[in-house]
N, C-alpha and C. Protein backbone atom coordinates (compact mmCIF):
# COMPACT_ATOMS: atom_id res chain seq x y z
N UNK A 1 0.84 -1.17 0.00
CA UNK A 1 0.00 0.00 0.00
C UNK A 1 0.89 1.24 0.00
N UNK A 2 0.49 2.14 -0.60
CA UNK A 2 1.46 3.27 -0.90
C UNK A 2 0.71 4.60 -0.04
N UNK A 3 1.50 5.18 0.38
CA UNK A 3 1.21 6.60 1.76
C UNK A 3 0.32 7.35 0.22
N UNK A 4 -0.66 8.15 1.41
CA UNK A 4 -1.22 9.12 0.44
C UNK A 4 -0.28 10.29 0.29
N UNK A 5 -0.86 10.96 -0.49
CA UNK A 5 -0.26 11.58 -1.04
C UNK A 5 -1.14 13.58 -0.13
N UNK A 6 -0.04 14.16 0.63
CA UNK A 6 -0.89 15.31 1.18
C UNK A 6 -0.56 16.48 0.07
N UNK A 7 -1.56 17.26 -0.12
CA UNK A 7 -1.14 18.04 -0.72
C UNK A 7 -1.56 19.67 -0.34
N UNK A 8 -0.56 20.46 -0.13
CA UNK A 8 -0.91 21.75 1.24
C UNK A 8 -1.04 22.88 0.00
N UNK A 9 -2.06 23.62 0.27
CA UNK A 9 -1.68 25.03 0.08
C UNK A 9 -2.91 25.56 0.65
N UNK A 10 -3.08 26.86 -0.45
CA UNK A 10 -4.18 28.62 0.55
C UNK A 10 -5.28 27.57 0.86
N UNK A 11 -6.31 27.70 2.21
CA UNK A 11 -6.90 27.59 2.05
C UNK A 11 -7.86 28.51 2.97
N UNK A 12 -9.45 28.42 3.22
CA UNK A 12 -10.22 28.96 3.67
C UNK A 12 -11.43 28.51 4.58
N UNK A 13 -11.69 29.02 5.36
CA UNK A 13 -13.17 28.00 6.16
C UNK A 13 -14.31 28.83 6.97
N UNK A 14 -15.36 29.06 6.85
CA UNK A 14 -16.53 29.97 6.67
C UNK A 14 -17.63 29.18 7.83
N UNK A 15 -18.30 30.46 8.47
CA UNK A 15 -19.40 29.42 9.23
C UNK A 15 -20.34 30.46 9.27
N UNK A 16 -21.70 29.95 9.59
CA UNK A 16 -22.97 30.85 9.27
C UNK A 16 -23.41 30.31 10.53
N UNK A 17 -23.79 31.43 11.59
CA UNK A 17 -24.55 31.62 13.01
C UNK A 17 -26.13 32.57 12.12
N UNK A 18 -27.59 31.51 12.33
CA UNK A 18 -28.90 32.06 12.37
C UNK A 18 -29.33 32.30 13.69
N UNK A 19 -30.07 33.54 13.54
CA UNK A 19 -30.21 34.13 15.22
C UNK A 19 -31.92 34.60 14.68
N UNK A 20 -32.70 34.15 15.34
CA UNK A 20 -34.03 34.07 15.85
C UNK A 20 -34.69 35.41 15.16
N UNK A 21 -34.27 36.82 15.49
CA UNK A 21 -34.83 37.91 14.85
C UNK A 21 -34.27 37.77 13.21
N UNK A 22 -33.58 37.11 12.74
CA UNK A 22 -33.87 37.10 11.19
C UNK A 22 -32.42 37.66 11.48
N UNK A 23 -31.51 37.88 11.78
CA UNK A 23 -29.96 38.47 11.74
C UNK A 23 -29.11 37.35 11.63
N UNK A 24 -27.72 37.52 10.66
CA UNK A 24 -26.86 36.31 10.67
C UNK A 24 -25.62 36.57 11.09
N UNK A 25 -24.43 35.90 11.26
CA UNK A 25 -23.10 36.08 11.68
C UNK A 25 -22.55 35.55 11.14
N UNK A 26 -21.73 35.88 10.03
CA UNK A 26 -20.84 35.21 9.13
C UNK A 26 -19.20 35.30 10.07
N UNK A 27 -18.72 34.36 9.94
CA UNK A 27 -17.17 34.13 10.65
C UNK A 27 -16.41 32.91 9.39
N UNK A 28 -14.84 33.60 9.41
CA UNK A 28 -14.37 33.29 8.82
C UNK A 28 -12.57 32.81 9.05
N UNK A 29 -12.06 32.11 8.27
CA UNK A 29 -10.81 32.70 8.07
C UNK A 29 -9.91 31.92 7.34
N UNK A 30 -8.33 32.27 7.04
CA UNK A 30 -7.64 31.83 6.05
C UNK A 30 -6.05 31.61 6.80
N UNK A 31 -5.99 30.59 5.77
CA UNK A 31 -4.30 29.86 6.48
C UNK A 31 -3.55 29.39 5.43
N UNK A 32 -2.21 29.69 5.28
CA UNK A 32 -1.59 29.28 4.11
C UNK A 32 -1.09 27.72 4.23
N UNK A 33 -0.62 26.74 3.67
CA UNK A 33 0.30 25.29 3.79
C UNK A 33 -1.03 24.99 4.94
N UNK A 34 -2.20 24.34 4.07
CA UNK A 34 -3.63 23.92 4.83
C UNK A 34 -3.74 22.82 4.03
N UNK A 35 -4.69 21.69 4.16
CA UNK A 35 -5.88 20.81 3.53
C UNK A 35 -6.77 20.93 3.78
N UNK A 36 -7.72 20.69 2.79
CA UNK A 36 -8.81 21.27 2.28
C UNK A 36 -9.43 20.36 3.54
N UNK A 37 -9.11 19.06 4.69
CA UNK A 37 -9.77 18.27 5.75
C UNK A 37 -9.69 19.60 6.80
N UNK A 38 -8.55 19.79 6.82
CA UNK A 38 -8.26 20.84 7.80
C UNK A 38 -9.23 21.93 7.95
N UNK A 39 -9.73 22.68 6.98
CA UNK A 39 -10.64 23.42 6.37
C UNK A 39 -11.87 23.39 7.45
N UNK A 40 -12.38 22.52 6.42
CA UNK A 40 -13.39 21.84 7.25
C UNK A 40 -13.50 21.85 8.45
N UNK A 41 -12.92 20.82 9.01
CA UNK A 41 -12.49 20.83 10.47
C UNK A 41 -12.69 21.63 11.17
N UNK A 42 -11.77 22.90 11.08
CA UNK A 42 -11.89 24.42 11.63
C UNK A 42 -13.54 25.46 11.37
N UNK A 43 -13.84 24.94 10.30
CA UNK A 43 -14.82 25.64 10.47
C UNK A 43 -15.58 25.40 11.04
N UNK A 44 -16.09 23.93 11.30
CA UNK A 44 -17.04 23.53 12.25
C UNK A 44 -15.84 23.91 13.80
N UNK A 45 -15.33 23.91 13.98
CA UNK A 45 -14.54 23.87 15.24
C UNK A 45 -14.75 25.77 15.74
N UNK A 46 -14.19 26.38 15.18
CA UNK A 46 -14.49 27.86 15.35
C UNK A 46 -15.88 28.37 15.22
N UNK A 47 -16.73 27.72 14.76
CA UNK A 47 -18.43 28.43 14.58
C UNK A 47 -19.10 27.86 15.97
N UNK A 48 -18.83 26.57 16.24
CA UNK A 48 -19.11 26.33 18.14
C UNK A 48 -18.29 26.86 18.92
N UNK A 49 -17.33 27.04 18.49
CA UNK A 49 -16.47 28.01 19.62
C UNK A 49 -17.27 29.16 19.73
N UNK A 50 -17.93 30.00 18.90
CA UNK A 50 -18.37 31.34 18.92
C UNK A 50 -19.90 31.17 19.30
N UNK A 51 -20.40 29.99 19.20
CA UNK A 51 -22.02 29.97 19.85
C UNK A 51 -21.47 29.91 21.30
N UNK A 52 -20.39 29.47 21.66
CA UNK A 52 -20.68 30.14 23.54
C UNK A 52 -20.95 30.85 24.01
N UNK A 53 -21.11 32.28 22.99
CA UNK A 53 -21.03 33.68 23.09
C UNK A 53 -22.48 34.25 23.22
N UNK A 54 -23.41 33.11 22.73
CA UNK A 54 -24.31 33.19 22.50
C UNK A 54 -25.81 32.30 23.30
N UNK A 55 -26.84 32.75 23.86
CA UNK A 55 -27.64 31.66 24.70
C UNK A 55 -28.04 30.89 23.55
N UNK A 56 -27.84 29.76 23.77
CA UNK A 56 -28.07 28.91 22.45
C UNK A 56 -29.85 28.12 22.67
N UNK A 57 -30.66 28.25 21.63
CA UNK A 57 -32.18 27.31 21.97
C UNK A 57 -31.69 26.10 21.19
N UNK A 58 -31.75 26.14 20.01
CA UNK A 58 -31.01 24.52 19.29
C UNK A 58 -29.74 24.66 18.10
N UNK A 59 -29.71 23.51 17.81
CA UNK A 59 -28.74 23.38 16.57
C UNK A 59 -29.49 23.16 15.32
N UNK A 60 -29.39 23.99 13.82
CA UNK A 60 -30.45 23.26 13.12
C UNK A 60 -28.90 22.55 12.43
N UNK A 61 -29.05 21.07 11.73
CA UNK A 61 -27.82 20.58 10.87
C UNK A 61 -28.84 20.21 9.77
């Protein structure tokens, strides 16, 4: 079996907070020598980080 193969560069990762009166919270951000898993990852990881900030009623997924 042969190692995968990683392959790094720009990447980006975005999260969308819906808040009850109809208002949204876009959060973002960017990292150079990334994978596109990594990406991901962070964005779900930083958009619950930032609902602490917030009284939360549910999650919609």
């Amino acid at each position: 079996m042969e190692p995968a193969v990683v392959i790094l560069g720009n990447g980006g990762w975005g999260g969308l907070i819906l808040f009850d009166d109809g208002s949204e919270l876009e959060i973002g951000g960017f990292e150079k020598n990334t994978t596109n898993n990594r990406m991901e990852l962070m964005a779900a990881i930083k958009t619950l980080e930032k609902l602490k900030q917030f009284k939360l009623k549910k999650i919609l997924n």
